[in-house]
Each structure stands twice: as structure tokens, then as C-alpha cells.
N, C-alpha and C. Protein backbone atom coordinates (compact mmCIF):
# COMPACT_ATOMS: atom_id res chain seq x y z
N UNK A 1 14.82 27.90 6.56
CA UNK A 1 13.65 27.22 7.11
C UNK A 1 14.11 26.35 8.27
N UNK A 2 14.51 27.24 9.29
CA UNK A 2 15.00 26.42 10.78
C UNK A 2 13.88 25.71 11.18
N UNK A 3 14.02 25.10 12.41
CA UNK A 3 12.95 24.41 13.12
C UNK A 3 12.41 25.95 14.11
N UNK A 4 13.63 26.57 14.44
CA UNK A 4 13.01 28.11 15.53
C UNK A 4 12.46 28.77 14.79
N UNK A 5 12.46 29.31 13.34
CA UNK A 5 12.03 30.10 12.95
C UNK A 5 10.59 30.01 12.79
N UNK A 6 10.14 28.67 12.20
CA UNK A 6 8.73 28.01 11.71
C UNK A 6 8.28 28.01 13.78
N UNK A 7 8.72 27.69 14.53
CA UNK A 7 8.09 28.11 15.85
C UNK A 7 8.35 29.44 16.33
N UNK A 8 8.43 30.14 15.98
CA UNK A 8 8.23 31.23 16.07
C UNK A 8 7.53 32.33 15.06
N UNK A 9 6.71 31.45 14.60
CA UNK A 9 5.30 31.68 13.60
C UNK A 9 5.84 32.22 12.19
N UNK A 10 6.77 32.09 11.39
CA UNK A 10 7.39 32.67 10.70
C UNK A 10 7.34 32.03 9.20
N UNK A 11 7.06 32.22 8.12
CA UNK A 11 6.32 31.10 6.77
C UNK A 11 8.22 31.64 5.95
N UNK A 12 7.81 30.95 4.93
CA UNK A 12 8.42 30.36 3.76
C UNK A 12 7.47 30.85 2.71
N UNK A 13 7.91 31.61 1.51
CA UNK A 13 7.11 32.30 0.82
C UNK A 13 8.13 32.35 -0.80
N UNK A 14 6.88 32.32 -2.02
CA UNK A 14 7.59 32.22 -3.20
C UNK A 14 6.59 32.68 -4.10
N UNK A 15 7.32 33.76 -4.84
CA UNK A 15 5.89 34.32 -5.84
C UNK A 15 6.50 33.95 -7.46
N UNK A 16 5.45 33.10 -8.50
CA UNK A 16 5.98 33.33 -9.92
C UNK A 16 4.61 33.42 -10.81
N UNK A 17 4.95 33.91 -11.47
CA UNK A 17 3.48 34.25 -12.79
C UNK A 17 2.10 34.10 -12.07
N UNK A 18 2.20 34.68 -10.77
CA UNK A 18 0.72 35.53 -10.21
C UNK A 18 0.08 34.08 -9.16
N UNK A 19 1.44 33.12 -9.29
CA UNK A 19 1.05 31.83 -8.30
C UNK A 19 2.00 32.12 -7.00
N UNK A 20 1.37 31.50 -5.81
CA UNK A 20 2.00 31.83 -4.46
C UNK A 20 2.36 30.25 -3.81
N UNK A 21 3.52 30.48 -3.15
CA UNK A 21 3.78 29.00 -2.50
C UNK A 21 3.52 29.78 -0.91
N UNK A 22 3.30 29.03 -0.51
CA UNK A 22 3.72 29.78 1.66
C UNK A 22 3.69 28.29 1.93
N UNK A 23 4.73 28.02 3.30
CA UNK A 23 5.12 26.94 3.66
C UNK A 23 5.29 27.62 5.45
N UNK A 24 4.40 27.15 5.89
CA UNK A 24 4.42 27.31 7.29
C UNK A 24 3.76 26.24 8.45
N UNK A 25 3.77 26.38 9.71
CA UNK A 25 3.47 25.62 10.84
C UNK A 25 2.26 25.14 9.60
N UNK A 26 2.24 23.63 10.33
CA UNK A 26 0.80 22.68 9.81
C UNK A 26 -0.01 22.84 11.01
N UNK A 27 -0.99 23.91 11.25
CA UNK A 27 -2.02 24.00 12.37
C UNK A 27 -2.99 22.92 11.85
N UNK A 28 -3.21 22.17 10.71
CA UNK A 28 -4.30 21.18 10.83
C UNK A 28 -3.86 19.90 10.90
N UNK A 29 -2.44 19.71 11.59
CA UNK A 29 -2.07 18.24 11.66
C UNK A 29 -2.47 17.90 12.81
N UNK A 30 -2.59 16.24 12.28
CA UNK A 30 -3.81 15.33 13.26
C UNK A 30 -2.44 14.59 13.91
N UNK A 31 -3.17 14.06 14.79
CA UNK A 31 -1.83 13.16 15.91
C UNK A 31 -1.94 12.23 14.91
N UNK A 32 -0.31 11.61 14.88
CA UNK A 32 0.35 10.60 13.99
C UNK A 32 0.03 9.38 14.54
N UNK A 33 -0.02 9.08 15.61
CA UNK A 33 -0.47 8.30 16.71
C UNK A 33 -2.35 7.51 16.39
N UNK A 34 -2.72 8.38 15.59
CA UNK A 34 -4.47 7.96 15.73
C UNK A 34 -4.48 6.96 14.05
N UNK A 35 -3.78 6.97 13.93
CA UNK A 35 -3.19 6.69 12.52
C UNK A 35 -3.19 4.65 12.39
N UNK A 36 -3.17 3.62 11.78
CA UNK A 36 -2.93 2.80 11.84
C UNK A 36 -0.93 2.74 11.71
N UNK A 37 -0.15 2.48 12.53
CA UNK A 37 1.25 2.67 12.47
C UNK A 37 1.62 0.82 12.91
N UNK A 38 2.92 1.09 12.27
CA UNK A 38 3.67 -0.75 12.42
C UNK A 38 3.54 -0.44 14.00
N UNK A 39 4.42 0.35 14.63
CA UNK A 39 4.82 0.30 15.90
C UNK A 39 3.38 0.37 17.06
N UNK A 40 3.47 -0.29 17.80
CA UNK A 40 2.80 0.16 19.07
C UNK A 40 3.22 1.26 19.86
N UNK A 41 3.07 2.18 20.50
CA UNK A 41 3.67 2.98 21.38
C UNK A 41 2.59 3.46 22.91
N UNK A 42 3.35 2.82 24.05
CA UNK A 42 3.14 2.53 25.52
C UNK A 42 3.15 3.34 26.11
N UNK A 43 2.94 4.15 27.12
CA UNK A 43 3.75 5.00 28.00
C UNK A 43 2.81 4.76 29.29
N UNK A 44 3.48 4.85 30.33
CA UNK A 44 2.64 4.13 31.63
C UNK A 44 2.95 5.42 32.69
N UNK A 45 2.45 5.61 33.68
CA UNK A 45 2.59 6.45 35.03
C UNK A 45 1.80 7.90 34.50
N UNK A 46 3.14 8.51 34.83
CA UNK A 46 2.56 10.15 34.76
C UNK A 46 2.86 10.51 33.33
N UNK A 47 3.34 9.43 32.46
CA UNK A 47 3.43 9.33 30.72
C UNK A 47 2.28 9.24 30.03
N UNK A 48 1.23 8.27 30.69
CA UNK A 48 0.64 7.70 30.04
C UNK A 48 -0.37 8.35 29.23
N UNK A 49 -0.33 9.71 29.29
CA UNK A 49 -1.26 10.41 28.33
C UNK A 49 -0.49 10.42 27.06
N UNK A 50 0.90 9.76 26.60
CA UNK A 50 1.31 10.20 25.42
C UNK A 50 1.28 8.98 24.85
N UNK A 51 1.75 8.78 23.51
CA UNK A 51 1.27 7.38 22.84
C UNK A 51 -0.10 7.18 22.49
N UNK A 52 0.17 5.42 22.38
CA UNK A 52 -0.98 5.25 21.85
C UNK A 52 -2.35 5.12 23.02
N UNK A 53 -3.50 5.17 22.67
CA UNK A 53 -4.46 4.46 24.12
C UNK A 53 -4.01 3.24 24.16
N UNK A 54 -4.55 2.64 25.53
CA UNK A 54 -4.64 1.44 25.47
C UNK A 54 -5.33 1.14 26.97
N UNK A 55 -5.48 0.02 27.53
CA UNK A 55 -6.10 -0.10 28.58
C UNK A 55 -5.50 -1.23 29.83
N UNK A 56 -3.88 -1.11 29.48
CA UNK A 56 -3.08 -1.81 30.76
C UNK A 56 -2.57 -0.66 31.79
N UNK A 57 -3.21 -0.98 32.97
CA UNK A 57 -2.94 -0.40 34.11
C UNK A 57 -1.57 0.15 34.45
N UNK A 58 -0.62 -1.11 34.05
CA UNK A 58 0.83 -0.05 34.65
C UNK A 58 1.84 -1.27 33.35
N UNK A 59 3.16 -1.46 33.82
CA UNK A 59 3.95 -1.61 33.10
C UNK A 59 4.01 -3.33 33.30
N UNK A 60 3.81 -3.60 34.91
CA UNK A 60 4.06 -5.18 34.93
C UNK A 60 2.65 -5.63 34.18
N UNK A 61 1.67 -4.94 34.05
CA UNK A 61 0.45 -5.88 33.37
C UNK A 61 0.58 -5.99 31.40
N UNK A 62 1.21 -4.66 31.22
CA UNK A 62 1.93 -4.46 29.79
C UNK A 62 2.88 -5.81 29.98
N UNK A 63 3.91 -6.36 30.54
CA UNK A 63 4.75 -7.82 30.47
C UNK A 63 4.22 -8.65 30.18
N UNK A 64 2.80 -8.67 30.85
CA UNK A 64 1.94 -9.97 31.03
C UNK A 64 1.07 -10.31 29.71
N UNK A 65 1.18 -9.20 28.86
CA UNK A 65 0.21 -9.19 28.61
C UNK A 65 0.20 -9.53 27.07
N UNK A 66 -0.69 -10.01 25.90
CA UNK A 66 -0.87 -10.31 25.10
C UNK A 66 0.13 -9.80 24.00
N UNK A 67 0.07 -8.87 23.85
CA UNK A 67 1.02 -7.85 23.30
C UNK A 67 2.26 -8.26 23.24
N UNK A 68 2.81 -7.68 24.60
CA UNK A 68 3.86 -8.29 24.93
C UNK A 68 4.28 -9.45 24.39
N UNK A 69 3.81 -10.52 23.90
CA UNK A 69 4.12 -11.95 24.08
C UNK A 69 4.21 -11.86 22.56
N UNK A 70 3.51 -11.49 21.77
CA UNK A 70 3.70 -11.51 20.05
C UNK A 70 4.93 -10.37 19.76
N UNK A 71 5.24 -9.46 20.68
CA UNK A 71 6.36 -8.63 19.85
C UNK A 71 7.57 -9.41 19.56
N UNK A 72 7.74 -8.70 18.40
CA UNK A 72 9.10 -8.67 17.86
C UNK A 72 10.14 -8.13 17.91
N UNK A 73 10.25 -6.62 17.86
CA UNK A 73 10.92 -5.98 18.35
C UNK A 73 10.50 -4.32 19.26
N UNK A 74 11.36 -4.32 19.90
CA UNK A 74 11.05 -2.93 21.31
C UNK A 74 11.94 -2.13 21.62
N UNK A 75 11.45 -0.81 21.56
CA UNK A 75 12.45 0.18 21.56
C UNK A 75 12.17 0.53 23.16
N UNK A 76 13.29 0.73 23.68
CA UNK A 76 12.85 1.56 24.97
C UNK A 76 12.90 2.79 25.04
N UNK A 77 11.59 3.58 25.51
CA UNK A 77 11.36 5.10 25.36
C UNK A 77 11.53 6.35 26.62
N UNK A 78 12.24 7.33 26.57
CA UNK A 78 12.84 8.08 28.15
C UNK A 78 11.81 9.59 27.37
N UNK A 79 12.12 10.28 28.28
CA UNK A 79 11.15 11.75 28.04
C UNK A 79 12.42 12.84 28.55
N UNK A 80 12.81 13.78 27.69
CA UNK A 80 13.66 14.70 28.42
C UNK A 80 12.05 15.96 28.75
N UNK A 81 11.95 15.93 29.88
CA UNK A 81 11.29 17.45 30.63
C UNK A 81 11.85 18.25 30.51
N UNK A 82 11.78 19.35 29.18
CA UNK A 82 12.33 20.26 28.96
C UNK A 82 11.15 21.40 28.45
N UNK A 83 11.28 22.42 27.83
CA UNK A 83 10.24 23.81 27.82
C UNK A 83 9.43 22.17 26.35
N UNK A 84 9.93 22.15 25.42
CA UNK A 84 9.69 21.60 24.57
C UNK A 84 10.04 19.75 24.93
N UNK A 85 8.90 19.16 25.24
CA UNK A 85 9.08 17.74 25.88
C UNK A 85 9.30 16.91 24.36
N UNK A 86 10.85 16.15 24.55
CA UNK A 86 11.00 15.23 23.56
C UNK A 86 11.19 14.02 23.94
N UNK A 87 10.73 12.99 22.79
CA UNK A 87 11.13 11.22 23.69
C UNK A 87 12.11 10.83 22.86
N UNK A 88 12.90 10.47 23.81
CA UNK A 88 14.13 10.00 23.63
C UNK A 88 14.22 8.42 23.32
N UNK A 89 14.87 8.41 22.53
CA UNK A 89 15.73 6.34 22.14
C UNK A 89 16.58 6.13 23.25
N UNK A 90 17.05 7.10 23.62
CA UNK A 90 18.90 6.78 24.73
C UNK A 90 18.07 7.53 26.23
N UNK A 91 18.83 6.83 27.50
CA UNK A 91 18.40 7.75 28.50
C UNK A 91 19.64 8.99 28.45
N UNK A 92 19.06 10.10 29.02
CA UNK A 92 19.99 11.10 29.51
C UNK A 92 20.63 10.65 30.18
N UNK A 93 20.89 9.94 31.20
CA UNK A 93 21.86 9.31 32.10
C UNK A 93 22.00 8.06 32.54
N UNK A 94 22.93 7.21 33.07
CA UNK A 94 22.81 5.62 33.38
C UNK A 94 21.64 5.90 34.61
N UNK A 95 21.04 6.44 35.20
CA UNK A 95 20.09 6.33 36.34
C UNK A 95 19.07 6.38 35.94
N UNK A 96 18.77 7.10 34.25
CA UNK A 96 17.18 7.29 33.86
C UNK A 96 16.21 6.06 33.39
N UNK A 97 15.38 5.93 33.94
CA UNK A 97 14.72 4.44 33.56
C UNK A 97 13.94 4.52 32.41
N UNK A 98 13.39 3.90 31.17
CA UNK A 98 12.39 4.21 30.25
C UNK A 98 10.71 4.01 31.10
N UNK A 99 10.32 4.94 30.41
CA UNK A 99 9.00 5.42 30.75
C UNK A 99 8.00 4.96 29.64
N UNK A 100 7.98 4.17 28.80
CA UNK A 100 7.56 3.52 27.84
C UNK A 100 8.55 2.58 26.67
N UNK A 101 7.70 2.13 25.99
CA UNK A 101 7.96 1.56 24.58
C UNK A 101 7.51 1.95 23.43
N UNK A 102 8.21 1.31 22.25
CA UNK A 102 7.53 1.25 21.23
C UNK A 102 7.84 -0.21 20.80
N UNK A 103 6.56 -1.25 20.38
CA UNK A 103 6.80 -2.34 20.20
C UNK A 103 6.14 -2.44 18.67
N UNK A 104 6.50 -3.83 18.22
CA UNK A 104 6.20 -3.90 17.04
C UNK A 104 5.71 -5.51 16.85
N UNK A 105 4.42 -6.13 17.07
CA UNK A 105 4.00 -7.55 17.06
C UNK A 105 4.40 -8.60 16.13
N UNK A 106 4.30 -9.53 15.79
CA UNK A 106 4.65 -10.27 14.89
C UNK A 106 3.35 -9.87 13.72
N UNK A 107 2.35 -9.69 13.97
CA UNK A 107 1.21 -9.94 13.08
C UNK A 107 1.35 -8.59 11.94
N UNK A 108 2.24 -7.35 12.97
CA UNK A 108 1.56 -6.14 11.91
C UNK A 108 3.26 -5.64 11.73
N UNK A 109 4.27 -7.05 11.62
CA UNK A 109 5.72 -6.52 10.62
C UNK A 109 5.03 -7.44 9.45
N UNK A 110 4.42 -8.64 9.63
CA UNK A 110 3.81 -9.64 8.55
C UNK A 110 2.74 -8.70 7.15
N UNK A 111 2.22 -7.90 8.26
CA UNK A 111 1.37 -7.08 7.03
C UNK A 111 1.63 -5.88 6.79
N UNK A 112 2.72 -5.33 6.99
CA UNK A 112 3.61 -3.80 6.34
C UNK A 112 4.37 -4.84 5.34
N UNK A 113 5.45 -5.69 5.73
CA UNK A 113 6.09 -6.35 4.79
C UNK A 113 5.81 -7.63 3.92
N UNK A 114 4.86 -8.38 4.34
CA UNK A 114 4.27 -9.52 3.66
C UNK A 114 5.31 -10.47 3.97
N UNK A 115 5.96 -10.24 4.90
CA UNK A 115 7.06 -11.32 5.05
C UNK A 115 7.57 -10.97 6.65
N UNK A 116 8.13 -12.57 6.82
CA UNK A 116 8.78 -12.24 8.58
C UNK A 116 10.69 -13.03 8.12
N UNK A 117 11.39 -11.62 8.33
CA UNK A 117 12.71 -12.41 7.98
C UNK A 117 13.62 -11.11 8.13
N UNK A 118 15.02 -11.57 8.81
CA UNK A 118 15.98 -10.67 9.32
C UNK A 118 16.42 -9.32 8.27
N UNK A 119 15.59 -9.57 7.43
CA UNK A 119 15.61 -7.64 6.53
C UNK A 119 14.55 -6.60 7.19
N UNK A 120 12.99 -7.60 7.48
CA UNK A 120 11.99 -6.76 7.69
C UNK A 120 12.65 -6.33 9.62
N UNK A 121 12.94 -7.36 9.90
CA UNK A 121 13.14 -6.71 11.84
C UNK A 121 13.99 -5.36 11.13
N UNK A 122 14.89 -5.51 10.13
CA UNK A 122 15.73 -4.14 10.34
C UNK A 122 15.28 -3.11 10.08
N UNK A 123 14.51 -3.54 8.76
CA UNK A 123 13.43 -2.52 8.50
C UNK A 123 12.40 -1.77 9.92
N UNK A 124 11.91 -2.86 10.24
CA UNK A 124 11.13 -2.14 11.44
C UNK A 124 11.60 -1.63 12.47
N UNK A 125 13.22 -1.95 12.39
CA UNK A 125 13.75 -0.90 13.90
C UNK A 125 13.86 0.44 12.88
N UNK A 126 13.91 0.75 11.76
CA UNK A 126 14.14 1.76 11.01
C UNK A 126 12.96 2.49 11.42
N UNK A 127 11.60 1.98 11.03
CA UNK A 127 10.68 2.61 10.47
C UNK A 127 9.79 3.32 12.62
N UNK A 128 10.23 2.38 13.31
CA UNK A 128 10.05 2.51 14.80
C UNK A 128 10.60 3.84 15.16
N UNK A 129 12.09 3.55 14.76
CA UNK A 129 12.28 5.03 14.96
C UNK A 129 11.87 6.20 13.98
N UNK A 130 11.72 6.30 13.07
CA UNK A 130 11.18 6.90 12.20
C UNK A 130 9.54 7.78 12.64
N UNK A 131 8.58 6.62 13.11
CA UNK A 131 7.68 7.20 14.29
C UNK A 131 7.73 7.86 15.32
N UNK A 132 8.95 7.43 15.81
CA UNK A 132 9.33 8.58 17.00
C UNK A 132 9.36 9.88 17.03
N UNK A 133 10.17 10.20 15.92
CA UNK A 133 10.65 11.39 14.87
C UNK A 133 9.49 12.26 14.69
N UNK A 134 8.69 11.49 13.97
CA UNK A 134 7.21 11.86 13.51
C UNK A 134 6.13 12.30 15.13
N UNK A 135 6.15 12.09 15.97
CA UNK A 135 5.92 11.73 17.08
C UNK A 135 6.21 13.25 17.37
N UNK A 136 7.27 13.30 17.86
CA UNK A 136 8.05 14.34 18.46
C UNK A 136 7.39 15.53 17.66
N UNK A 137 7.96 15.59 16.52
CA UNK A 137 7.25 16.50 15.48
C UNK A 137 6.33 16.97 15.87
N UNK A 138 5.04 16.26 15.79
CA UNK A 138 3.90 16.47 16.38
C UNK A 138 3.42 17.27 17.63
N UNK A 139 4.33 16.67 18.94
CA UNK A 139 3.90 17.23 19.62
C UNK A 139 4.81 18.99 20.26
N UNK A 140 5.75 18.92 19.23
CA UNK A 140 6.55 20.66 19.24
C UNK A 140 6.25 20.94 18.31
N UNK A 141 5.31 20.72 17.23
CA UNK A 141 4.41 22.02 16.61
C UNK A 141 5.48 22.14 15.32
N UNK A 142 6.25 21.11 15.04
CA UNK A 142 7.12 20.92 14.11
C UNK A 142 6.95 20.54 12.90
N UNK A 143 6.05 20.49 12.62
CA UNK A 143 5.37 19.43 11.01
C UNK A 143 4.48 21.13 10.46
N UNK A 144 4.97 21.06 9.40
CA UNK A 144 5.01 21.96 7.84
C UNK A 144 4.18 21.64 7.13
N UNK A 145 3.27 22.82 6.73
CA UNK A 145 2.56 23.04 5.67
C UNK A 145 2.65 23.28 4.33
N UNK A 146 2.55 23.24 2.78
CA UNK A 146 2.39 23.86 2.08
C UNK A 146 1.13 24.68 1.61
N UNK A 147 1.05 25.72 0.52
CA UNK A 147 -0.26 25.66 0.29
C UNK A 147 0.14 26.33 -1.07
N UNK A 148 -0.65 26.12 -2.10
CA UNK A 148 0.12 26.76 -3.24
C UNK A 148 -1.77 27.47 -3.82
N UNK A 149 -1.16 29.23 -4.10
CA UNK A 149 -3.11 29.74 -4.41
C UNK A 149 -2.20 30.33 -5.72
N UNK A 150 -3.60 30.01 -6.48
CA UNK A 150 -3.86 30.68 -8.02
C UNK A 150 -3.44 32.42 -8.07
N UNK A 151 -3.38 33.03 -9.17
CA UNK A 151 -3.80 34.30 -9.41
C UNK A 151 -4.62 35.42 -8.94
N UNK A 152 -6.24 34.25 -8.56
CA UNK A 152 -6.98 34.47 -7.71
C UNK A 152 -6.98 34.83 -6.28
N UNK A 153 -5.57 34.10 -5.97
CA UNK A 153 -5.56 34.24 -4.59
C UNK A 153 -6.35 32.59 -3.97
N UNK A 154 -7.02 31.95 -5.02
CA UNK A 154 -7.63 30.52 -4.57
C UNK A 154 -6.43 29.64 -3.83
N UNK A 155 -6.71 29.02 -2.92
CA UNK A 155 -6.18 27.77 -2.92
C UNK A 155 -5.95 26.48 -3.47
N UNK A 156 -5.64 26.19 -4.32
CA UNK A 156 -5.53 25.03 -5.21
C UNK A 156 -4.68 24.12 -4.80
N UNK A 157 -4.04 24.05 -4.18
CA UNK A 157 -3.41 23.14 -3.43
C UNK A 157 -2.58 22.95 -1.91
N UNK A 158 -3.24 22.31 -0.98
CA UNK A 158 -2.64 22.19 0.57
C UNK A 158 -2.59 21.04 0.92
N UNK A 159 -1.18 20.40 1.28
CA UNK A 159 -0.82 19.35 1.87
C UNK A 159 0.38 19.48 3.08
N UNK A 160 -0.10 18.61 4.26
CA UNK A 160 0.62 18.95 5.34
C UNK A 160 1.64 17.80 6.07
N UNK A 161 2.07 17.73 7.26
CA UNK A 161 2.54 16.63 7.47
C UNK A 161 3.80 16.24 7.34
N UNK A 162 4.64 17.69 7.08
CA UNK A 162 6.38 17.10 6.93
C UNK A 162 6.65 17.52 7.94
N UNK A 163 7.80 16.84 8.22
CA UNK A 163 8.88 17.48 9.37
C UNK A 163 9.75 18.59 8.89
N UNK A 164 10.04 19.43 9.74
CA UNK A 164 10.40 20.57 9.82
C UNK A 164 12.42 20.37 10.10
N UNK A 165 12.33 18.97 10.60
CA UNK A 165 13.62 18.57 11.59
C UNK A 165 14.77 17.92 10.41
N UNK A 166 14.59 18.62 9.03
CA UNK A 166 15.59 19.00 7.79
C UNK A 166 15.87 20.01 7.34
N UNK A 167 16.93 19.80 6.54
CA UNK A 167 17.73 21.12 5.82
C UNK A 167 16.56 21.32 4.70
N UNK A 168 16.28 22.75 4.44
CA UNK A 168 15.31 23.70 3.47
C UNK A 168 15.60 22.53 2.61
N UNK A 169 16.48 22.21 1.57
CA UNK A 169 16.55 21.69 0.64
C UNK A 169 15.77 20.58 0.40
N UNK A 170 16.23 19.64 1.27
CA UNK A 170 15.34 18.57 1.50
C UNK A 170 13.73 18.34 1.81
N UNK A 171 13.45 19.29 2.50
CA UNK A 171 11.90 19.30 2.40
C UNK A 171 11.53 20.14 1.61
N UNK A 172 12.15 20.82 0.78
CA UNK A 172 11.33 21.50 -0.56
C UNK A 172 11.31 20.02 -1.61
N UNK A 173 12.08 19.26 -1.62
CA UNK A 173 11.96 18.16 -2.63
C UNK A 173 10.95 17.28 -1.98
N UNK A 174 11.00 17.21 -0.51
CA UNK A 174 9.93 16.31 -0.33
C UNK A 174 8.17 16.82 -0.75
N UNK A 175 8.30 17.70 -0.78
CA UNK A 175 7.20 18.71 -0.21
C UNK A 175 6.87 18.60 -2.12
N UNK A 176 8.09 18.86 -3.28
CA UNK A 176 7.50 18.90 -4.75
C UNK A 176 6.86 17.31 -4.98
N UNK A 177 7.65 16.40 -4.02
CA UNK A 177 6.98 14.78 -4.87
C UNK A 177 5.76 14.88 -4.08
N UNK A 178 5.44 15.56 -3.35
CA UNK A 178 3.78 15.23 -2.55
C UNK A 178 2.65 16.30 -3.33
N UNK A 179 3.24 16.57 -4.37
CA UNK A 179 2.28 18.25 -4.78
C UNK A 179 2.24 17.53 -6.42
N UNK A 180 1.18 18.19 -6.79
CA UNK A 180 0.68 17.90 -7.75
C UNK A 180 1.69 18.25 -9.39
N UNK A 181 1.81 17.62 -10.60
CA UNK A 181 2.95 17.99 -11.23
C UNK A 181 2.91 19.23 -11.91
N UNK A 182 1.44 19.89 -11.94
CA UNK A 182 1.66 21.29 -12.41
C UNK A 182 2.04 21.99 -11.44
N UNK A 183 2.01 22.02 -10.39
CA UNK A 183 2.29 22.91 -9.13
C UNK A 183 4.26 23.05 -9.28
N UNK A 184 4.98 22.13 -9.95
CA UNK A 184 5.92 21.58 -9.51
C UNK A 184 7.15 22.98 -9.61
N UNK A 185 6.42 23.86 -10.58
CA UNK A 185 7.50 25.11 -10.66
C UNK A 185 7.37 25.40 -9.84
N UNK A 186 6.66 25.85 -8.51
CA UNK A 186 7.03 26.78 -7.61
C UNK A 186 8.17 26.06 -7.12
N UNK A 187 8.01 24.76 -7.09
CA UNK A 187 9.06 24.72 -6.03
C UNK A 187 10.48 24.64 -6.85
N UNK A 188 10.26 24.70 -8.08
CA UNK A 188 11.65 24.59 -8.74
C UNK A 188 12.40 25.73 -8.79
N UNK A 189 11.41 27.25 -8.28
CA UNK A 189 11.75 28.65 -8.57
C UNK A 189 12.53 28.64 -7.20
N UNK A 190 12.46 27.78 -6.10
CA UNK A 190 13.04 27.70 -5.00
C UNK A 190 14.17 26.76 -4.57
N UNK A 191 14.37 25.33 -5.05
CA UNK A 191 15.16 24.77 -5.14
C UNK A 191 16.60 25.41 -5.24
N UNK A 192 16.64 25.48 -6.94
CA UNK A 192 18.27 25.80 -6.93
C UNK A 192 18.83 26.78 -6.59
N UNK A 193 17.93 27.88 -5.78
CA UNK A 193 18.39 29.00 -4.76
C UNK A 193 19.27 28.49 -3.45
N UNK A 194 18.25 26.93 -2.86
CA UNK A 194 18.50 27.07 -1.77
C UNK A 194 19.86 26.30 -1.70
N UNK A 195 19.75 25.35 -2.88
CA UNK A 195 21.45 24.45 -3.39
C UNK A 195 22.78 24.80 -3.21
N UNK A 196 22.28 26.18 -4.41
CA UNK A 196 23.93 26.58 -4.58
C UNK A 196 23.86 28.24 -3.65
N UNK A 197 22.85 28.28 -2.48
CA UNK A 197 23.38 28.97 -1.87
C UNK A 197 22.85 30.59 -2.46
N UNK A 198 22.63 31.04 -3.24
CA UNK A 198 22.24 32.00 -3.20
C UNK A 198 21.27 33.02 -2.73
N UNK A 199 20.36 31.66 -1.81
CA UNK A 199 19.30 32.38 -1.60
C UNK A 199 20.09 31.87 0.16
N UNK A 200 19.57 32.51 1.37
CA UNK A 200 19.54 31.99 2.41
C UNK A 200 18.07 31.61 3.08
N UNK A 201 17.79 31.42 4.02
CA UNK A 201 16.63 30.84 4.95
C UNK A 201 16.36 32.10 4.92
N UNK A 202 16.94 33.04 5.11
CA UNK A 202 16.29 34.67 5.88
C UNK A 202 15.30 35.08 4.80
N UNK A 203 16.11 35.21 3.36
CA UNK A 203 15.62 35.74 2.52
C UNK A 203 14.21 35.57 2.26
N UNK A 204 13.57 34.27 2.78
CA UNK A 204 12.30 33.81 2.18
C UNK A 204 11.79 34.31 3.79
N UNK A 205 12.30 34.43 4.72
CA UNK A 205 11.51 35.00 6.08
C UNK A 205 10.71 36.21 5.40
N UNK A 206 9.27 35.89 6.79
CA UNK A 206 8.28 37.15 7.07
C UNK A 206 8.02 36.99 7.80
């Protein structure tokens, strides 16, 4: 379960006692961005369609500006222009300038953590980048579906919204704590395949 394979339209598939798992592209994920998130995220010029909305004109009125003045902490954000556009934490080069932020106010680390004190800033440079991640995801078509159908062929269970940007293993466990606990064999019929190796990524290709 590469990141190329799932973009290149390709599922994850598991059959036991007449129940079906398929794990493919999440075509009904919503921007992560529309979401209430700790971080703010900026982008100004010929960026500014990515991120969050907002309604400062360019970058010196973002300084000036309200926002600005309550953050806590700020990531600076670069864009590699590539077939697949990703935003970067680091520039590609000492000449590349950031093309946004991601900031984080005093008011909304106070109400993720209920507290303001040198664990939560670390926490929130964690969880800042962590959005990014999620971010990116989003916009290369990277975030994974499950869907698990009955006998019937029903759907009985679809939840979406992982990243794709882990090893099989790991998002089959993420993917069993988000699924309901009868559902939980399919993914156990898949797990210790993908562990000790017996099964590969191909094998579950279609």
C-alpha cells in the first residue's frame, strides 16, 4: 500500500466469511483546512489560494495585524512547484523565501490544552506540523479510505481520512482503532500478513 500505487487508482482488498474490506483513494475527503484546527495557516501572493481564508491583503498587513500579535508559535511555510505541489517546513535552498505560515495564537493553544506552559508550545510545534502533513495529503489525493460490505454486498461500514504517507502496517492498525469492534477481523485477517512479511503490498493489488 505505496503512496504511487493508491495514486494510481489501485485499492487494497480482503475477503473472510462473505465480508469485504477495500481500502482505497478517499474521493469524499473534505479539505482539512475548513475544519476548526490549533494552527492558523497564511499563504499570501500567487499562494494565497492555499490555506486557510482570510482577508489580509499581503504579508506586511498579516505583521500588523491582530493575529500576528497573539501568536505563539510560527512555522515558516515554502511550496516545492513540482507535478505534485508540496509545502515544505525547510526552504529548498538558502535563496527560497517562505510564502506563508502556520501560526498558532495564544487563545486556541489555551483551548486544545487547557493550559499555556513550555510542554503545550512543544506540543503545538508537534501538532503544526502534523497539519501540514495532513494538508499535503489532501491536496495529492493521498488520504485513504476504508469501507467494509456485508455478505450482501451492503456497506456497513466507511470511514475516511488517513494518510496514505505510512508503512501498510501502520495504517491497517490505524484504520482497525477507527472501525467499529465487530468489523475488527478483517483487519486482523490482514495484519499479521503484512508483519511478518508474508503477504507483500502487490499481493492485495487490483
Amino acid at each position: 500500500m505505496t503512496k504511487e500505487s493508491f495514486l494510481s487508482g489501485k485499492q487494497l482488498t480482503a475477503k473472510q466469511n462473505g465480508y469485504e474490506l477495500v481500502i482505497a483513494n478517499d474521493r469524499e475527503a473534505e479539505n482539512p483546512r475548513n475544519k476548526y484546527n490549533l494552527g492558523k495557516m497564511i499563504f499570501f501572493g500567487d499562494y494565497s489560494y492555499l490555506g486557510d481564508e482570510h482577508n489580509l491583503a499581503n504579508e506586511r498587513e498579516f505583521l500588523t495585524s491582530d493575529l500576528w500579535r497573539e501568536t505563539e508559535v510560527v512555522l515558516n511555510l515554502y511550496v516545492a512547484d513540482t507535478e505534485n505541489q508540496k509545502i515544505l517546513l525547510d526552504p529548498i535552498s538558502q535563496n527560497q523565501k517562505p510564502v506563508g505560515r502556520i501560526v498558532a495564537p495564544h487563545n486556541r493553544i489555551v483551548y486544545w490544552f487547557g493550559k499555556f506552559d513550555d510542554e503545550a508550545m512543544d506540543t503545538t510545534i508537534d501538532e503544526l506540523i502534523d497539519e501540514v502533513q495532513e494538508y499535503n495529503d489532501f491536496l495529492n489525493d493521498n488520504l485513504l479510505r476504508f469501507s467494509v460490505k456485508s455478505p450482501t454486498g451492503q456497506v456497513i461500514e466507511s470511514v475516511g481520512g488517513f494518510s496514505a504517507s505510512m508503512p501498510t502496517a501502520d495504517i491497517l492498525k490505524i484504520m482497525k482503532n477507527a472501525t467499529n469492534a465487530r468489523n475488527h477481523f478483517m483487519f486482523d485477517t490482514l495484519l499479521p500478513q503484512m508483519q511478518n512479511g508474508t503477504k507483500s503490498n502487490n499481493d492485495f493489488m487490483m
